[in-house]
N, C-alpha and C. Protein backbone atom coordinates (compact mmCIF):
# COMPACT_ATOMS: atom_id res chain seq x y z
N UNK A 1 12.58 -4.03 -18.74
CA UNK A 1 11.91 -3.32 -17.68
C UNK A 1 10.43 -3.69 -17.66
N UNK A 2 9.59 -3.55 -16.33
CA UNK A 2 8.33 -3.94 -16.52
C UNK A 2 7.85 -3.19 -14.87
N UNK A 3 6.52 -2.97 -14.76
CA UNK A 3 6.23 -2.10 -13.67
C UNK A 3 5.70 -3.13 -12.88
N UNK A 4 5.73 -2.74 -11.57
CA UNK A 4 4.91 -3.82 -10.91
C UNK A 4 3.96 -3.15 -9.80
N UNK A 5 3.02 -3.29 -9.25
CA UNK A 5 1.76 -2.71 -8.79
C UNK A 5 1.24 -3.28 -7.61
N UNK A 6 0.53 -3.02 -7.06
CA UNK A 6 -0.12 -3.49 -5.32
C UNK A 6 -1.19 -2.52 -4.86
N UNK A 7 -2.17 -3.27 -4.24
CA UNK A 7 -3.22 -2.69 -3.97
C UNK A 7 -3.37 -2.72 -2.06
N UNK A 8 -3.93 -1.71 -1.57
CA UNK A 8 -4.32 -2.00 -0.28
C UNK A 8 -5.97 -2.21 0.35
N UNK A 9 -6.28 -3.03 1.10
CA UNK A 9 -7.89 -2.82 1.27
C UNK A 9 -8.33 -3.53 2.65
N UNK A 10 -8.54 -2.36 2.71
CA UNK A 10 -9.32 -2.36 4.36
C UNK A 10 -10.84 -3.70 4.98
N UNK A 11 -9.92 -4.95 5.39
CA UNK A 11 -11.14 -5.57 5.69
C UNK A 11 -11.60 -5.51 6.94
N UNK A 12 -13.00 -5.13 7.08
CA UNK A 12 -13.76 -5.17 7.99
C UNK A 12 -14.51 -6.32 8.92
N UNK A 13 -15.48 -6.17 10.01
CA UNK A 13 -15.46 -7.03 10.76
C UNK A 13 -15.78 -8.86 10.37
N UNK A 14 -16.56 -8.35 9.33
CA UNK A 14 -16.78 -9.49 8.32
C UNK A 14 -15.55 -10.24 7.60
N UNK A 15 -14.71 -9.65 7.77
CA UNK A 15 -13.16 -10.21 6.84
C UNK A 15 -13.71 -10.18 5.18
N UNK A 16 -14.06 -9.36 4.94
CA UNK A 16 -14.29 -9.34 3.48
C UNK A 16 -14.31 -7.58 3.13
N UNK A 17 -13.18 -7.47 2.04
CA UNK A 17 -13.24 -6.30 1.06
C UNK A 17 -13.66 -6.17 0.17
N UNK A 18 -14.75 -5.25 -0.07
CA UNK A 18 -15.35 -5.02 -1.38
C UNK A 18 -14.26 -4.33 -2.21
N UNK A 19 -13.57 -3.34 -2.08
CA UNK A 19 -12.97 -2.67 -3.00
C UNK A 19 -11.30 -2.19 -1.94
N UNK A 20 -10.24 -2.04 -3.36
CA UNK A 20 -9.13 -0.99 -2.41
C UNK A 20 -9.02 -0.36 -2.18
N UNK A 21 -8.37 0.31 -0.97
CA UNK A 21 -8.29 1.73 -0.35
C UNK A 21 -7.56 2.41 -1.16
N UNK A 22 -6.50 2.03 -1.65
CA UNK A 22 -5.59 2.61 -2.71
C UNK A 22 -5.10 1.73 -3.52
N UNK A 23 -3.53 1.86 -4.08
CA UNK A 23 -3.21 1.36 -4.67
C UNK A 23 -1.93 2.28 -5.02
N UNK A 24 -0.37 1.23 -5.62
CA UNK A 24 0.18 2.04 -6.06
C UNK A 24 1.21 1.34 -7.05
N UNK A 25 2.50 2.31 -8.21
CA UNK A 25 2.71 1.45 -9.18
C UNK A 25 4.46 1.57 -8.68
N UNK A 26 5.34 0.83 -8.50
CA UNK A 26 6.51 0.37 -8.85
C UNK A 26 7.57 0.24 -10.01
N UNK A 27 8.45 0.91 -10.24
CA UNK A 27 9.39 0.59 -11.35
C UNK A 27 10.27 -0.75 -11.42
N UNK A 28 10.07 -1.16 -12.64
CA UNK A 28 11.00 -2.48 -12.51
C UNK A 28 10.62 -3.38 -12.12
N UNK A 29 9.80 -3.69 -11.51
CA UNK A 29 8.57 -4.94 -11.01
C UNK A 29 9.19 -4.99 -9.34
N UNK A 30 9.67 -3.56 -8.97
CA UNK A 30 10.08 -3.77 -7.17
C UNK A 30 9.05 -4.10 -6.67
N UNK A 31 8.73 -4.65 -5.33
CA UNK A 31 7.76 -5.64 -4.68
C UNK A 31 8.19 -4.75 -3.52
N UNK A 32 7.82 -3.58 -3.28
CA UNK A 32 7.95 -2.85 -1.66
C UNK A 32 7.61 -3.83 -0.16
N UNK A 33 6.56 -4.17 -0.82
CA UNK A 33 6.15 -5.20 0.43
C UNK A 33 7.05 -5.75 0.83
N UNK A 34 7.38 -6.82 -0.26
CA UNK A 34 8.58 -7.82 -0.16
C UNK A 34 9.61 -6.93 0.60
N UNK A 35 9.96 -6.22 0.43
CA UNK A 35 11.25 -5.93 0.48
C UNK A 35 11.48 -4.91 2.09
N UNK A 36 10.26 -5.00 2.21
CA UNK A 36 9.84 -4.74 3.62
C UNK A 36 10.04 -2.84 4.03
N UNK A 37 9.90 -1.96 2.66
CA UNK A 37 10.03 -0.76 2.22
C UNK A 37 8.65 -0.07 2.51
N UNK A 38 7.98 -0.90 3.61
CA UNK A 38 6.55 0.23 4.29
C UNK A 38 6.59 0.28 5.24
N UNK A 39 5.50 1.32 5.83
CA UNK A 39 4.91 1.48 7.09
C UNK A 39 3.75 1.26 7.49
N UNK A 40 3.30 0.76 8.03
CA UNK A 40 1.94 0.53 8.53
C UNK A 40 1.77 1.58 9.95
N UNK A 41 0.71 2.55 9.67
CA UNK A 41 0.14 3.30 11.60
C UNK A 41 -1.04 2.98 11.48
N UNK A 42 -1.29 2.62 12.90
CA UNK A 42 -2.71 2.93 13.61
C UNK A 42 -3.20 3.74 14.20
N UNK A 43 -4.64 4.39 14.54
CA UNK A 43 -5.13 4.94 15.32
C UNK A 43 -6.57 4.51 15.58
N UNK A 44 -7.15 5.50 16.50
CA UNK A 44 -8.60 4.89 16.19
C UNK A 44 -9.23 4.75 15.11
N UNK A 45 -9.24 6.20 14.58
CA UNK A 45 -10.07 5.99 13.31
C UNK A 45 -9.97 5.32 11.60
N UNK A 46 -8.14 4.40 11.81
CA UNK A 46 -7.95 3.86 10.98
C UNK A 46 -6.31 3.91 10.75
N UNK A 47 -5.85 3.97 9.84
CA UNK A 47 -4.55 4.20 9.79
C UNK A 47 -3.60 4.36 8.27
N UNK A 48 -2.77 4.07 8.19
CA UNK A 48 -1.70 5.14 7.08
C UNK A 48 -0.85 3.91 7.22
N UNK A 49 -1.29 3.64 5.50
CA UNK A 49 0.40 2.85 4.85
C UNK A 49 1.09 3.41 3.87
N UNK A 50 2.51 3.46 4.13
CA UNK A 50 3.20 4.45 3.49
C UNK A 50 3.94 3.21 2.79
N UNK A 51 4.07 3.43 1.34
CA UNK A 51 5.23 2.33 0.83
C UNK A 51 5.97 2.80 0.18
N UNK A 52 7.18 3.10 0.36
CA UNK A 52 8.78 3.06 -0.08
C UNK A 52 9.62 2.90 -1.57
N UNK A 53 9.78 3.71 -1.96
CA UNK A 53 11.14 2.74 -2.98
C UNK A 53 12.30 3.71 -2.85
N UNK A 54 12.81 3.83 -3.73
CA UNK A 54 13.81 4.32 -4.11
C UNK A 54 14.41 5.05 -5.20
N UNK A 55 15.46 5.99 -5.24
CA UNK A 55 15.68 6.68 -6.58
C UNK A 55 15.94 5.62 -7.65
N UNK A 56 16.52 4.07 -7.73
CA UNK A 56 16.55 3.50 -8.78
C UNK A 56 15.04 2.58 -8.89
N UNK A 57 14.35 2.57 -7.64
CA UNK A 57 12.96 1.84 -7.80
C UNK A 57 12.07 2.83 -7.45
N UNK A 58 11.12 3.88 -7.89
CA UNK A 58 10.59 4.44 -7.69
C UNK A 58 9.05 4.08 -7.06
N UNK A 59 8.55 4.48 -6.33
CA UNK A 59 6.93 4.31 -5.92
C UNK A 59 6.11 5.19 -6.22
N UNK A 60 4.83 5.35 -7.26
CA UNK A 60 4.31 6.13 -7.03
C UNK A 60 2.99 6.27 -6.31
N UNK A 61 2.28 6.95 -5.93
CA UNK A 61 0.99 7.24 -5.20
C UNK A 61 1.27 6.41 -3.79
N UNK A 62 2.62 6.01 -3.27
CA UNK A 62 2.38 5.26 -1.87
C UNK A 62 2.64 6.01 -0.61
N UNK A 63 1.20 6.43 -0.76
CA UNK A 63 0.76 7.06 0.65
C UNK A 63 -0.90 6.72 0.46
N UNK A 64 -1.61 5.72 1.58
CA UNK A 64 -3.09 5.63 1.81
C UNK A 64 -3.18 5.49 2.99
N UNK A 65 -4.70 6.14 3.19
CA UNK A 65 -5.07 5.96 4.14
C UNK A 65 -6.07 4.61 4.30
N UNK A 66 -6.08 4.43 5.53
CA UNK A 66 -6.94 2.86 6.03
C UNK A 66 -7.85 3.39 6.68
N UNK A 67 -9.25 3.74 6.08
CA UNK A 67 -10.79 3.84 6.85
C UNK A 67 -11.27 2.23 7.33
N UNK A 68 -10.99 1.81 8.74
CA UNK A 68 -11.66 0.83 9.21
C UNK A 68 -13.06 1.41 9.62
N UNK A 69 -13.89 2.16 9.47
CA UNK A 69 -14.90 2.23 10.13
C UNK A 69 -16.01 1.60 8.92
């Protein structure tokens, strides 16, 4: 077994991130992304990625918000 992890970060008009908006950890080295287990919303003031697993792949902390301003 081994955990696997992912970060999110909001780049701005410059295309450059100083730091992540969040971040979150995976059981088993699941790859949510990969596996296409998120959501991405928009609005004006930014938006909400939600990432996914499951009772045998668990996600934790995947819920962030996206401050584009």
């Amino acid at each position: 077994m081994f955990a696997g992890s992912g970060e999110v970060y909001a780049v701005g008009p410059t295309g450059i991130a100083w730091r992540p908006s969040g971040s979150w950890q995976a059981d088993d080295g699941y790859r949510p992304i990969a596996e296409g287990t998120y959501e991405l919303r928009w609005n004006r003031d930014g938006g909400t990625l939600t990432v996914r697993g499951s009772e045998v792949n668990p996600v934790m902390d995947g819920l962030h918000g996206v401050d584009c301003n």
